[in-house]
C-alpha atoms as a PDB file:
ATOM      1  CA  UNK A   1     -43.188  -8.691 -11.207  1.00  0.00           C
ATOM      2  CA  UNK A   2     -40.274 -11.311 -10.506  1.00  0.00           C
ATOM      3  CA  UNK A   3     -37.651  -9.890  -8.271  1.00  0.00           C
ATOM      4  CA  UNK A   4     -33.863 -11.259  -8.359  1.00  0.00           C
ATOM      5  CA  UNK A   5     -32.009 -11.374  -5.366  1.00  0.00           C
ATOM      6  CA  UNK A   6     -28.759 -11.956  -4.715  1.00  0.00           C
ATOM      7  CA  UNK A   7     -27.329 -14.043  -1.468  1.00  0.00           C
ATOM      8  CA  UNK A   8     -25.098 -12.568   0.592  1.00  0.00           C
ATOM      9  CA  UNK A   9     -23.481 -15.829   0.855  1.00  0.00           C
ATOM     10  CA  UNK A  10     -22.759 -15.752  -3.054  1.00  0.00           C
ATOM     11  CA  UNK A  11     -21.466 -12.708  -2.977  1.00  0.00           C
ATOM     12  CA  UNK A  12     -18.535 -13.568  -0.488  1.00  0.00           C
ATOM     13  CA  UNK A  13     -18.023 -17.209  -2.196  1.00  0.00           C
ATOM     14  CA  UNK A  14     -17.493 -15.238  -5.526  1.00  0.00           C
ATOM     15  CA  UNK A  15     -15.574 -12.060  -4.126  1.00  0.00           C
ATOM     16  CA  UNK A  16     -13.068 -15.470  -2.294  1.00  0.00           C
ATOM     17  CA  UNK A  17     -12.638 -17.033  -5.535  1.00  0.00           C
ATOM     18  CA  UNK A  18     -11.699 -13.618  -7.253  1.00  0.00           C
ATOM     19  CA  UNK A  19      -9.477 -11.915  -4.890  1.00  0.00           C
ATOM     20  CA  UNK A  20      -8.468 -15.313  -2.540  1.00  0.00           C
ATOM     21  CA  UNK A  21      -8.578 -15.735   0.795  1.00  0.00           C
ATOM     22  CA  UNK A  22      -8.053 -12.144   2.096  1.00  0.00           C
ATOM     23  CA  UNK A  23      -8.699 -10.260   4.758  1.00  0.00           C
ATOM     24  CA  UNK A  24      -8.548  -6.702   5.470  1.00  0.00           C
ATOM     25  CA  UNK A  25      -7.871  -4.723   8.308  1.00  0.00           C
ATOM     26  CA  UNK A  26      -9.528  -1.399   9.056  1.00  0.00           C
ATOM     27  CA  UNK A  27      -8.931   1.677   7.366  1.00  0.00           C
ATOM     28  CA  UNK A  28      -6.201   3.487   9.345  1.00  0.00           C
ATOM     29  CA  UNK A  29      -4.699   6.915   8.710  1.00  0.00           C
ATOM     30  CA  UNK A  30      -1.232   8.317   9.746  1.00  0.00           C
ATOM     31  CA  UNK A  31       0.258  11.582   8.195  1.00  0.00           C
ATOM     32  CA  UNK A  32      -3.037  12.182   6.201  1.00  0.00           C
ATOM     33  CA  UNK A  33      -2.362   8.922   4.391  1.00  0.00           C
ATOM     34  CA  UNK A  34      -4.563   5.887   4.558  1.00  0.00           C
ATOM     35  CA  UNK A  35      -3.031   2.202   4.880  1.00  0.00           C
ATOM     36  CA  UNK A  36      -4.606  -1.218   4.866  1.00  0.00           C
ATOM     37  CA  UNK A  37      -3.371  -4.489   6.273  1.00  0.00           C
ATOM     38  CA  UNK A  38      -3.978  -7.172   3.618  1.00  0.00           C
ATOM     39  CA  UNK A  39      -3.577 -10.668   5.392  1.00  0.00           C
ATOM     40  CA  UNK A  40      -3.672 -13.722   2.989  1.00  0.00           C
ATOM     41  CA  UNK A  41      -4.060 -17.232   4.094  1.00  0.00           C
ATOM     42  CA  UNK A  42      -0.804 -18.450   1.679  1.00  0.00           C
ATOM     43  CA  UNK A  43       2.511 -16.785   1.268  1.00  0.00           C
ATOM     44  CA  UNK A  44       2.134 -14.392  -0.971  1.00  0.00           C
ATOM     45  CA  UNK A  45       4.624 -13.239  -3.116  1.00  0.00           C
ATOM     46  CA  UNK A  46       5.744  -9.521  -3.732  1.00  0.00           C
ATOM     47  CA  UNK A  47       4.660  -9.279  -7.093  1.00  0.00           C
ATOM     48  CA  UNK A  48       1.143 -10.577  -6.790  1.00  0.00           C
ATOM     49  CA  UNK A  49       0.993  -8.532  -3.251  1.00  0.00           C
ATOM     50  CA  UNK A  50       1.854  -5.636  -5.441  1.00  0.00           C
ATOM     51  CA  UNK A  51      -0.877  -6.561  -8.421  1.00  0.00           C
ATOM     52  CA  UNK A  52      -3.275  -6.446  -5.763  1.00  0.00           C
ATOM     53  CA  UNK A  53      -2.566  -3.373  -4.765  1.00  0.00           C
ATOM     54  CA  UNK A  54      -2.403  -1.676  -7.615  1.00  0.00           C
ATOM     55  CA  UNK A  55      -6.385  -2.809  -8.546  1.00  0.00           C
ATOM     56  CA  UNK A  56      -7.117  -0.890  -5.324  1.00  0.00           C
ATOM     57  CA  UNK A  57      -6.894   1.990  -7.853  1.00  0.00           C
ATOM     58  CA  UNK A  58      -5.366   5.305  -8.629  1.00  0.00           C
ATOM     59  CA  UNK A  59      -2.606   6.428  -5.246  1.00  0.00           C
ATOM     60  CA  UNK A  60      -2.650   2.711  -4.096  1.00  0.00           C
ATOM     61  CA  UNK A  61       0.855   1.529  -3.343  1.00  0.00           C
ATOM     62  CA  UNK A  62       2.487  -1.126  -1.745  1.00  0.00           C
ATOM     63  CA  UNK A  63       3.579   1.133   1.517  1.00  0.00           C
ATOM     64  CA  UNK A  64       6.895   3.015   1.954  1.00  0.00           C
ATOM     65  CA  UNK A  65       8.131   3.863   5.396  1.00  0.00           C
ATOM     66  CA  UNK A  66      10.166   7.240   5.796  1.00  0.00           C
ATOM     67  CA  UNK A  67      10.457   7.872   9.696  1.00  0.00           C
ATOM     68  CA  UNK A  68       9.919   6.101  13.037  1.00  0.00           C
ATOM     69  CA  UNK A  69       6.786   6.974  13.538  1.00  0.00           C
ATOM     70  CA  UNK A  70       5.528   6.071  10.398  1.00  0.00           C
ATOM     71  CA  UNK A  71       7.598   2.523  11.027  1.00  0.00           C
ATOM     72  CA  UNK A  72       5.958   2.652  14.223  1.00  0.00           C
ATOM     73  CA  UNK A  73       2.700   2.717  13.029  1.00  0.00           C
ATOM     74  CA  UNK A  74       2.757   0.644  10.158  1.00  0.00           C
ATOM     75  CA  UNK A  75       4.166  -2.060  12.802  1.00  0.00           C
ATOM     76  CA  UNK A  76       1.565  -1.575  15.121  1.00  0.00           C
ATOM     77  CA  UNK A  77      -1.226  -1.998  12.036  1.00  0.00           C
ATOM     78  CA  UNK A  78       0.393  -5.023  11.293  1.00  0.00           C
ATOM     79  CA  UNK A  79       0.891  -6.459  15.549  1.00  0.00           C
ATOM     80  CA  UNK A  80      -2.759  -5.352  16.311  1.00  0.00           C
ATOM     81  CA  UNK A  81      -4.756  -6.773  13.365  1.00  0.00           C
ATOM     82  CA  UNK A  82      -2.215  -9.470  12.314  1.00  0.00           C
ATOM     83  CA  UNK A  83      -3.527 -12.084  14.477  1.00  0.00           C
ATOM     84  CA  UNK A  84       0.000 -14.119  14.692  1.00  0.00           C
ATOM     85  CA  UNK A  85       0.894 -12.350  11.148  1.00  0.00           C
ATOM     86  CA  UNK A  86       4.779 -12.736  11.088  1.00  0.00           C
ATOM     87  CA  UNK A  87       6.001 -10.453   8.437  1.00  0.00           C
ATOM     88  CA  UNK A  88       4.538  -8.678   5.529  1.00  0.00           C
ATOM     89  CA  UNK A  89       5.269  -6.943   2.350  1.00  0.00           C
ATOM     90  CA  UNK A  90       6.139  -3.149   2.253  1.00  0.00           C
ATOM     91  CA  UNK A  91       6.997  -1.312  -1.232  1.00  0.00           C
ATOM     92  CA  UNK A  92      10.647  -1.423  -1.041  1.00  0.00           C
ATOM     93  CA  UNK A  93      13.059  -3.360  -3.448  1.00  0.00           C
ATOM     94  CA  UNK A  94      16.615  -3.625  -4.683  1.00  0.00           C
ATOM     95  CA  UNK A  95      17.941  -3.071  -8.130  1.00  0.00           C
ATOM     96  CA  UNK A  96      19.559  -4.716  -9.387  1.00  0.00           C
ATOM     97  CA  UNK A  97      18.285  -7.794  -7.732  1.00  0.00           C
ATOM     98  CA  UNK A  98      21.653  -9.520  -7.886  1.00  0.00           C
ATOM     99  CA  UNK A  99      23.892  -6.650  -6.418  1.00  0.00           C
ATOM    100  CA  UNK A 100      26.639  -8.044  -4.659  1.00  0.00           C
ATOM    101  CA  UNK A 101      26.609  -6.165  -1.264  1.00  0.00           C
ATOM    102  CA  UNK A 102      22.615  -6.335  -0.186  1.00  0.00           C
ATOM    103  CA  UNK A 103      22.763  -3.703   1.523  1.00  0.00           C
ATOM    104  CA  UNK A 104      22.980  -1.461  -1.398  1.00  0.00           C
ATOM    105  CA  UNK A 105      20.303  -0.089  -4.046  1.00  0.00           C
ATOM    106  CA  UNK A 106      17.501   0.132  -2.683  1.00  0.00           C
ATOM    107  CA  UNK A 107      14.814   2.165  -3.594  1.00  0.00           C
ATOM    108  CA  UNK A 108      10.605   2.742  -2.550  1.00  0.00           C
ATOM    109  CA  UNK A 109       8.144   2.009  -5.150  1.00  0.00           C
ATOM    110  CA  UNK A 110       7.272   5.630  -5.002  1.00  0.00           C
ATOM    111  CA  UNK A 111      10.724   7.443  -6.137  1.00  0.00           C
ATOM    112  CA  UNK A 112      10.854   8.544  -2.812  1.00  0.00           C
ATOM    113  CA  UNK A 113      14.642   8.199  -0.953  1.00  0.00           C
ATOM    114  CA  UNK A 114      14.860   5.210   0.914  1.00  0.00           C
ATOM    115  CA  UNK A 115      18.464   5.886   2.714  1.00  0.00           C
ATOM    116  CA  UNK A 116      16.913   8.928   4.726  1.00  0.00           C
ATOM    117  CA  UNK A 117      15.348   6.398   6.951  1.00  0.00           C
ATOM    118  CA  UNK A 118      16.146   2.789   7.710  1.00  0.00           C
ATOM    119  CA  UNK A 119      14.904   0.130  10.076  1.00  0.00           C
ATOM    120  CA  UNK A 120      16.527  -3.302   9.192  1.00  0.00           C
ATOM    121  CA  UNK A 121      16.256  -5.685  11.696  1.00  0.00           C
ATOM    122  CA  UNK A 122      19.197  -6.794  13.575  1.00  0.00           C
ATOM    123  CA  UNK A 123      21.931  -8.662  10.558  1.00  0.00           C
ATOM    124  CA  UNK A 124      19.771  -7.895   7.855  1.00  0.00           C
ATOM    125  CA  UNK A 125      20.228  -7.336   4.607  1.00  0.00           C
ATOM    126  CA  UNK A 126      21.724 -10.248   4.632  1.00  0.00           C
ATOM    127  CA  UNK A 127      20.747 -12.449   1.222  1.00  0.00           C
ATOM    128  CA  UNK A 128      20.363 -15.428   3.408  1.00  0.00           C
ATOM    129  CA  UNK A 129      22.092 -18.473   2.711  1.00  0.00           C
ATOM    130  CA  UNK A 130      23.403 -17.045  -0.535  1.00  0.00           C
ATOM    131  CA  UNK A 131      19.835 -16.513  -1.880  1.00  0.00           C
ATOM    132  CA  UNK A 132      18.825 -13.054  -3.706  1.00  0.00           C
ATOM    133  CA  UNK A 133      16.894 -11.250  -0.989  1.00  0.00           C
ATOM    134  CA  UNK A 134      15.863  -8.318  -2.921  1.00  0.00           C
ATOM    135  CA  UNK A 135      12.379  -7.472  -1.633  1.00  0.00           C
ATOM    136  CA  UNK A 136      11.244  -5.796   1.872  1.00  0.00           C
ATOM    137  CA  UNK A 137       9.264  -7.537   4.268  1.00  0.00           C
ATOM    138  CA  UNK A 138       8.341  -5.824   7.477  1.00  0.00           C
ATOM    139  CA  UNK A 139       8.721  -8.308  11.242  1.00  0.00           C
ATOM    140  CA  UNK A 140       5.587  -7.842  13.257  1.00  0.00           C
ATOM    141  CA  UNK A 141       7.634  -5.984  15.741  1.00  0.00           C
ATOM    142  CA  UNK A 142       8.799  -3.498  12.765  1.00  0.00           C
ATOM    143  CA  UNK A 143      12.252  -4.522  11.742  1.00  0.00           C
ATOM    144  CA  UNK A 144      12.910  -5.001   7.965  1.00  0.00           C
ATOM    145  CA  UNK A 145      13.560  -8.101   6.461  1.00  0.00           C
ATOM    146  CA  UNK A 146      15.495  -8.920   3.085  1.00  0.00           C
ATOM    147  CA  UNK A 147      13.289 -11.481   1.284  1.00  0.00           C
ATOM    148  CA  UNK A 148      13.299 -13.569  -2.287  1.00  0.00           C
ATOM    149  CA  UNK A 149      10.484 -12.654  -4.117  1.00  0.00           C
ATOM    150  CA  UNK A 150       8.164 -15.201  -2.692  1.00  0.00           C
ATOM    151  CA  UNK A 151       8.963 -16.263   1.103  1.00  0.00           C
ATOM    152  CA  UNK A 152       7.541 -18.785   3.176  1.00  0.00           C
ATOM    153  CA  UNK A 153       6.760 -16.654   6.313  1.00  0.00           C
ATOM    154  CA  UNK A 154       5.237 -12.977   4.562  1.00  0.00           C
ATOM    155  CA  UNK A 155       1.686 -13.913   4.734  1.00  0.00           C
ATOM    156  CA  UNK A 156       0.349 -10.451   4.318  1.00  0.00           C
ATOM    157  CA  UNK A 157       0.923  -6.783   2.628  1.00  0.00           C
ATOM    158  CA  UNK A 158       0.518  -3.416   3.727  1.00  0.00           C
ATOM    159  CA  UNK A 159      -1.267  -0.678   1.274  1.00  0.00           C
ATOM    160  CA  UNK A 160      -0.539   3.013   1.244  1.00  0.00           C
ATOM    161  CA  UNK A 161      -2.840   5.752  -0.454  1.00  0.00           C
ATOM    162  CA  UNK A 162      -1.098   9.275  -0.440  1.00  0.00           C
ATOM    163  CA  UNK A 163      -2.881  11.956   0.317  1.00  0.00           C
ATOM    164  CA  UNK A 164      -4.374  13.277  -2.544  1.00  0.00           C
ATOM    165  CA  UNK A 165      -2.975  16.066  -4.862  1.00  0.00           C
ATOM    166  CA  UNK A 166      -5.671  17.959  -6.906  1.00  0.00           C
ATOM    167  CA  UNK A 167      -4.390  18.163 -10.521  1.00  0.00           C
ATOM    168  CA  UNK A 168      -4.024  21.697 -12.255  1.00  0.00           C
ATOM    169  CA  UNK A 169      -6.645  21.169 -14.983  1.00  0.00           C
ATOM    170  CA  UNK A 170      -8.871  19.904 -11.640  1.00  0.00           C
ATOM    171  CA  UNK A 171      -8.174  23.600 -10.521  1.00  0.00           C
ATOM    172  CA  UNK A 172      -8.458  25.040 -13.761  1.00  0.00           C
ATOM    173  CA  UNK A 173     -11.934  23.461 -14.691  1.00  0.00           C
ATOM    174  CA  UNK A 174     -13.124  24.477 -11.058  1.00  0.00           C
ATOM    175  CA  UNK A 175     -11.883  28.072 -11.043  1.00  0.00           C
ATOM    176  CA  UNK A 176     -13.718  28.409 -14.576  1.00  0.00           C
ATOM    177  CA  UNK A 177     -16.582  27.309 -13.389  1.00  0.00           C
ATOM    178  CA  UNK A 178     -16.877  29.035 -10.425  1.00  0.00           C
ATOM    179  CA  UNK A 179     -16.175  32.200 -12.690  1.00  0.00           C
ATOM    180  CA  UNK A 180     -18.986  30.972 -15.001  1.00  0.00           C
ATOM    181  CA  UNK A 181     -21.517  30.711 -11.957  1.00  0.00           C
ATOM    182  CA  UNK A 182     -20.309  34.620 -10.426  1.00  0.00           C
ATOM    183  CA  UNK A 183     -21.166  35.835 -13.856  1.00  0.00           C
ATOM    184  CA  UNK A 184     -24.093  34.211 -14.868  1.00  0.00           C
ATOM    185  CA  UNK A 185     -25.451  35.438 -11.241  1.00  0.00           C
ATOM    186  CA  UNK A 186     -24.327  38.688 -11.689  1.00  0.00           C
ATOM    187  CA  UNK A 187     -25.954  38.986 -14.720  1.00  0.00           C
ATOM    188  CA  UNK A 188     -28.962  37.651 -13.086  1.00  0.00           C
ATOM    189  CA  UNK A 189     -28.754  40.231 -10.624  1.00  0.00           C
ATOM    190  CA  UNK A 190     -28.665  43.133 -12.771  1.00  0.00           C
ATOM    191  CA  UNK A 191     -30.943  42.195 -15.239  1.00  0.00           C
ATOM    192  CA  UNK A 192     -34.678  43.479 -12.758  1.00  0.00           C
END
């Protein structure tokens, strides 16, 4: 009987063409949520940073920063496994893109409130030069950064799974079946 194997090497040459040059930190967890350090070898642009993370699957998001220590972490994800990594995406945007003051209208990918916490860098938001800087990019050293939707220098994203939330039908098929099992071994029992 003929066996087919696959190479190894085929494998990665196809998975490059698919997905691009990309690599991927570690999993890392913080807050019993799991983030990943995407590092490209272009400048990627928000929108395809965030297509990719969406075909992670189901929870994937680009990530959202609420407190220092999450900032703090996220920055250290990105300084330990960037490997000279300047600055790269996080799920924050403004709308409308063209508001006048750029400091104004933000808002996290998630619906969650982005004013509670803040960490822009030093003169940012700034729309730079007059451009519409509507998308967050996070510095190496963890200071936001206003960016057009595709900037020269964000070379990299970072993914956010939340922790997972079991649905109520989950529950509802579980506790039924668990009710199923007592009673079908109950009836076992006192059927001798």
């Amino acid at each position: 009987m003929k066996k087919n194997y696959i190479s190894f090497g085929l494998v990665l040459l196809v998975a490059a063409i698919v997905f691009g040059s990309v690599g991927v930190s570690e999993a890392a967890f913080f807050n019993g949520h799991e983030y990943q350090l995407f590092i490209t070898t272009y400048n990627i642009s928000w929108d395809e940073a965030g297509n990719n993370v969406a075909a992670l699957g189901p929870g994937w998001y680009l990530a959202t920063i609420t407190s220092q220590p999450e900032n703090d972490f996220v920055a250290n994800l990105i300084y330990d496994n960037g490997n000279g990594i300047w600055e790269a995406w996080l799920g924050g945007y403004q709308n409308p893109s063209d508001t006048a003051n750029s400091a104004l209208n933000w808002f996290w990918v998630t619906g969650e409130p982005f004013y509670n916490y803040t960490n822009w860098n030093p003169g940012e938001p700034n729309d730079w030069l007059g451009v519409q800087e509507a998308y967050l990019g996070m510095f190496y050293w963890g200071g936001w950064n206003d960016n057009p939707p595709s900037a020269p220098d964000v070379w990299g994203y970072v993914a956010e799974k939340g922790a997972p939330v079991p649905e109520p039908a989950t529950m509802l098929l579980l506790g039924s079946g668990l009710i199923g099992l007592a009673g079908y071994g109950r009836k076992k029992f006192f059927k001798k």
